[in-house]
C-alpha atoms as a PDB file:
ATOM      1  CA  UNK A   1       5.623 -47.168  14.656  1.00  0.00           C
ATOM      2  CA  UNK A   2       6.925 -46.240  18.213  1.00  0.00           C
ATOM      3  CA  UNK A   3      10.465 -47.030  17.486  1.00  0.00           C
ATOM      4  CA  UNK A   4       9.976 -45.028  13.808  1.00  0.00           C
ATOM      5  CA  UNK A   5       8.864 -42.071  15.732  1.00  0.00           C
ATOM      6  CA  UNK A   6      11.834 -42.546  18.083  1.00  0.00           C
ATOM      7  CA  UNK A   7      14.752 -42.602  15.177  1.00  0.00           C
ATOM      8  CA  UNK A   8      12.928 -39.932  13.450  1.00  0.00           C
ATOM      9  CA  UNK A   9      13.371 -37.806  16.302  1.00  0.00           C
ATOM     10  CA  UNK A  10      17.041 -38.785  17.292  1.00  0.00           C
ATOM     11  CA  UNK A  11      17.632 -37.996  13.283  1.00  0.00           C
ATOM     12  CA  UNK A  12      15.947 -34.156  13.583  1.00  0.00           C
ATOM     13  CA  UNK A  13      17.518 -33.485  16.662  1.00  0.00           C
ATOM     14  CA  UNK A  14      21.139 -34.706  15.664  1.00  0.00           C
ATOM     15  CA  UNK A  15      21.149 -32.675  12.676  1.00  0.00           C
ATOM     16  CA  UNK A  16      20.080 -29.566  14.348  1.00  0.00           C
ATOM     17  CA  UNK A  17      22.985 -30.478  16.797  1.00  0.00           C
ATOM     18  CA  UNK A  18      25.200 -30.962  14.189  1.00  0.00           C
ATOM     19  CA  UNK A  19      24.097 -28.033  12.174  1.00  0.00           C
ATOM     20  CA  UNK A  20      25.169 -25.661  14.852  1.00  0.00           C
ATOM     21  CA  UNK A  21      28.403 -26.490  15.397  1.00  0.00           C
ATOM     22  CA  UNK A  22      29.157 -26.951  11.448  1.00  0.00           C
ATOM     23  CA  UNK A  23      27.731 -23.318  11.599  1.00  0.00           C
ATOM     24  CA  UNK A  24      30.327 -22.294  14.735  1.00  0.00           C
ATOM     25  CA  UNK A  25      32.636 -23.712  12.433  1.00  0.00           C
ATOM     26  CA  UNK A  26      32.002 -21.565   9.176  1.00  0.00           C
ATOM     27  CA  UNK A  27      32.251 -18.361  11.422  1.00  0.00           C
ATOM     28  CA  UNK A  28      35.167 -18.885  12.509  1.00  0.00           C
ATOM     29  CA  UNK A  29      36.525 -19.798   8.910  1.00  0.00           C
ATOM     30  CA  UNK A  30      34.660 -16.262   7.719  1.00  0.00           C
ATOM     31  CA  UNK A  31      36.324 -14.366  11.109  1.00  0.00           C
ATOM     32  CA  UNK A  32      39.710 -15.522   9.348  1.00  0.00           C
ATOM     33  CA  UNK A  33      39.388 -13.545   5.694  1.00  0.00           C
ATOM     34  CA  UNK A  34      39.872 -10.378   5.141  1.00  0.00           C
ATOM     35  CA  UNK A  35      41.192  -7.773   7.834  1.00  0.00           C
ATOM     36  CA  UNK A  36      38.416  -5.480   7.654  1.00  0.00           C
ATOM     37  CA  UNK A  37      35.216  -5.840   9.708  1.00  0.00           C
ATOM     38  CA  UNK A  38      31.831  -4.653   8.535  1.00  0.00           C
ATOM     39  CA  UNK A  39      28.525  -4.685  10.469  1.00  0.00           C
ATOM     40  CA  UNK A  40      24.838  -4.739   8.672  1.00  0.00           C
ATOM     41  CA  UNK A  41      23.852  -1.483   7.671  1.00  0.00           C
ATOM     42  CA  UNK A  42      20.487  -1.864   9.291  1.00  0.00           C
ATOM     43  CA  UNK A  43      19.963  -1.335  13.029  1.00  0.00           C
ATOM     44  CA  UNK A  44      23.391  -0.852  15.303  1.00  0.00           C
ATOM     45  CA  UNK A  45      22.185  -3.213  17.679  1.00  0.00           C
ATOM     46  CA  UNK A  46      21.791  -6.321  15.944  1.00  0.00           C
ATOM     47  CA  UNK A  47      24.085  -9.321  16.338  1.00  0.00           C
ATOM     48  CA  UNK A  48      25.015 -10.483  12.754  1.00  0.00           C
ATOM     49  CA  UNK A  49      26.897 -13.679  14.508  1.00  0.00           C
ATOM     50  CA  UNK A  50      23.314 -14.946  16.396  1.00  0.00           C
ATOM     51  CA  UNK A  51      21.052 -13.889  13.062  1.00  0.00           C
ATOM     52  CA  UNK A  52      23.602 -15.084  10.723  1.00  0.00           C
ATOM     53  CA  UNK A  53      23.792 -18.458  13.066  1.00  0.00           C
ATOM     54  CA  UNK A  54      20.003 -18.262  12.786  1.00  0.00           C
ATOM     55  CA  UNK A  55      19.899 -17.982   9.595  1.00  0.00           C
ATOM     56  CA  UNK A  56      22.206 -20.494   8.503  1.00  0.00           C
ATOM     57  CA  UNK A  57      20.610 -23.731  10.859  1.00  0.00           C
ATOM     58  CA  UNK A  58      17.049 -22.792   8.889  1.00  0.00           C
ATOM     59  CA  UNK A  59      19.334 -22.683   5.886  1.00  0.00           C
ATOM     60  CA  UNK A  60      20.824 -25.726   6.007  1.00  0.00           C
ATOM     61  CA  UNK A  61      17.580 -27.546   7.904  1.00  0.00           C
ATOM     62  CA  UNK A  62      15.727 -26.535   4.568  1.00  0.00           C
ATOM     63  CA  UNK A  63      18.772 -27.574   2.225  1.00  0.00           C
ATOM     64  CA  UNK A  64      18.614 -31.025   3.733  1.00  0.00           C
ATOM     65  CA  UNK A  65      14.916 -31.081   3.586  1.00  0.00           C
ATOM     66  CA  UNK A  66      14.602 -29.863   0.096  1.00  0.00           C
ATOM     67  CA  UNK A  67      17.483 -32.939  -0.704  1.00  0.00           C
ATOM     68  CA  UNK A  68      15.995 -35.842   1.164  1.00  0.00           C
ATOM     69  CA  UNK A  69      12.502 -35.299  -0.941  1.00  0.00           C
ATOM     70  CA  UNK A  70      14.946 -34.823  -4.155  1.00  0.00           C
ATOM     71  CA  UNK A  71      14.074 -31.877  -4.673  1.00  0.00           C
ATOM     72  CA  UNK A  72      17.777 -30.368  -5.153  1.00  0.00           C
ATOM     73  CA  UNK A  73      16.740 -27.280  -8.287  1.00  0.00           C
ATOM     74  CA  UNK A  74      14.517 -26.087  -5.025  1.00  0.00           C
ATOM     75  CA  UNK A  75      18.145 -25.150  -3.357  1.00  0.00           C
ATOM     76  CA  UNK A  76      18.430 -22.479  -5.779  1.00  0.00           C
ATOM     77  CA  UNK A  77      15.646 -20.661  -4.250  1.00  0.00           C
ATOM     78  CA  UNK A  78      17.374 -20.636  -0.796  1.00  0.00           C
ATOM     79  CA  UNK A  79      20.532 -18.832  -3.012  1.00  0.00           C
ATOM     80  CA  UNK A  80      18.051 -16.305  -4.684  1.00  0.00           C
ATOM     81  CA  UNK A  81      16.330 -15.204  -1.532  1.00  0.00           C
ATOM     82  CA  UNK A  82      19.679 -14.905   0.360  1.00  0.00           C
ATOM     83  CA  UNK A  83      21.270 -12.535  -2.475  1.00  0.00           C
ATOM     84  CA  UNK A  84      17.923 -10.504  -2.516  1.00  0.00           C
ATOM     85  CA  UNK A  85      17.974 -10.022   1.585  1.00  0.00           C
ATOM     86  CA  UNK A  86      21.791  -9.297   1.460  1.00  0.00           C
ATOM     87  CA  UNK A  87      22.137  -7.521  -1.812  1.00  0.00           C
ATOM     88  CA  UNK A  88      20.576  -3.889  -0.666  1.00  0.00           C
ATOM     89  CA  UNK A  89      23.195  -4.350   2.689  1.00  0.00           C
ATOM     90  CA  UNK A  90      26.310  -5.050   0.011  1.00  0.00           C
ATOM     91  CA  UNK A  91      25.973  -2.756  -2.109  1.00  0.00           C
ATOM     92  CA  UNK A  92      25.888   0.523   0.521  1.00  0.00           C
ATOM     93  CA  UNK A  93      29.453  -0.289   1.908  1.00  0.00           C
ATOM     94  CA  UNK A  94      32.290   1.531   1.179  1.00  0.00           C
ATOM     95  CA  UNK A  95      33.813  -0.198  -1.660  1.00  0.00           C
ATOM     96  CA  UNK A  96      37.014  -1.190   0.129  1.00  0.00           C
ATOM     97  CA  UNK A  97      35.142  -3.324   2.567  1.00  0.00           C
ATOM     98  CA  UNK A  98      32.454  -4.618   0.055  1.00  0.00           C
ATOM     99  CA  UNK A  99      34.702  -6.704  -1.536  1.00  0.00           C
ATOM    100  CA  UNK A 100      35.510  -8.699   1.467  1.00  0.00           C
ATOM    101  CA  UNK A 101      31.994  -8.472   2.816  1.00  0.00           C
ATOM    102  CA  UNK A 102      30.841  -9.851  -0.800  1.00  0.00           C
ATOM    103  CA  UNK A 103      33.665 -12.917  -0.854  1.00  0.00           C
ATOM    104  CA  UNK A 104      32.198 -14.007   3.031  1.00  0.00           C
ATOM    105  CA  UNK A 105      28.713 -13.847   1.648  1.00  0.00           C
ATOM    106  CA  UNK A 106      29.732 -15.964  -1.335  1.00  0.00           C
ATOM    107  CA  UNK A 107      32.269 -18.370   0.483  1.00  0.00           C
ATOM    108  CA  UNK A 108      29.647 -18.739   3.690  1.00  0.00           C
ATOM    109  CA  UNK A 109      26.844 -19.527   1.192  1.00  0.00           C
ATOM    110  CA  UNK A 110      28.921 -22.582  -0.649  1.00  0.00           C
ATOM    111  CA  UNK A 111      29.946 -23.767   3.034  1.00  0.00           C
ATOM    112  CA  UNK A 112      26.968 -23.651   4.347  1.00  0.00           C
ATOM    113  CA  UNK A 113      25.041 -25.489   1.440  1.00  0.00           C
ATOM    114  CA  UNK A 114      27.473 -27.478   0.627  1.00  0.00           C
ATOM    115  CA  UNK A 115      27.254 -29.302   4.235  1.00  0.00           C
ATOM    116  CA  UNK A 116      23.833 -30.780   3.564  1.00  0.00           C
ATOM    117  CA  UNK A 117      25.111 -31.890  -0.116  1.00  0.00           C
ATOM    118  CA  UNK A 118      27.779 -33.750   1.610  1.00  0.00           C
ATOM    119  CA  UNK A 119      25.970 -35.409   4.280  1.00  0.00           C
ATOM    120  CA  UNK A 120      23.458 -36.398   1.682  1.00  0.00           C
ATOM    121  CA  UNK A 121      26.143 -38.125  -0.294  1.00  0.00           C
ATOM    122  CA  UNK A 122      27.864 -39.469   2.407  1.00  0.00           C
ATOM    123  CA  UNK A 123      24.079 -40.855   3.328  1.00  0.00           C
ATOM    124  CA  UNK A 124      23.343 -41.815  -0.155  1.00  0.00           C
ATOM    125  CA  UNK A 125      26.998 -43.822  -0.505  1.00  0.00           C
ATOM    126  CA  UNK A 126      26.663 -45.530   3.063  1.00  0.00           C
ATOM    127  CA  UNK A 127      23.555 -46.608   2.437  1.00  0.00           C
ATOM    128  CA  UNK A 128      24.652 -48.318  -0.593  1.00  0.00           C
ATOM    129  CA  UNK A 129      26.159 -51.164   1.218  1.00  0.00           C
END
């Protein structure tokens, strides 16, 4: 029970771990498209980079979660709420930016979900043997 408790533990903690810098990692592949900066509409002092980091470790924590109790349709409801929370933001920028702003939303949403989907297969596959 002891030694359970133990993996469990070294499991939670390495995916948090490994969450973060997956989510370093799709920042800087978002920082590379488009030329054009934009910056939430709401509050000037906010960091997007630290919510959006935020943000994206509960996102995926909750992805991987909803997968390991096979429970993938429930992933759908992490999409919904994102594209409610970000919709009212998108759609007051000027339209030459919202385009690019609307492609990171969409490409950072795939990359970020999709890294729990491939762990879990990679998991799922290993396992196998």
């Amino acid at each position: 029970m002891k030694q359970e408790l133990i993996d469990m533990t070294f499991k939670v903690v390495g995916w948090l771990v490994l969450s973060y810098f997956y989510g370093i990692l799709i920042s800087f592949t978002l920082s590379k498209i488009g030329q054009k900066k934009w910056q939430p509409v709401a509050g000037k002092k906010t960091d997007p980079f630290i919510h959006g980091q935020l943000i994206g470790n509960i996102e995926r924590t909750f992805a991987m979660l909803l997968i390991s109790l096979g429970n993938v349709g429930a992933i759908s409801m992490i999409v919904a709420i994102k594209g409610f929370a970000r919709w009212g933001e998108l759609s007051k920028l000027d339209s030459d930016v919202q385009s690019v702003a609307i492609d990171k939303f969409i490409i950072g949403n795939l990359l970020s979900l999709g890294f729990p989907v491939l762990i879990a297969a990679i998991w799922f596959f290993v396992s196998q043997f």
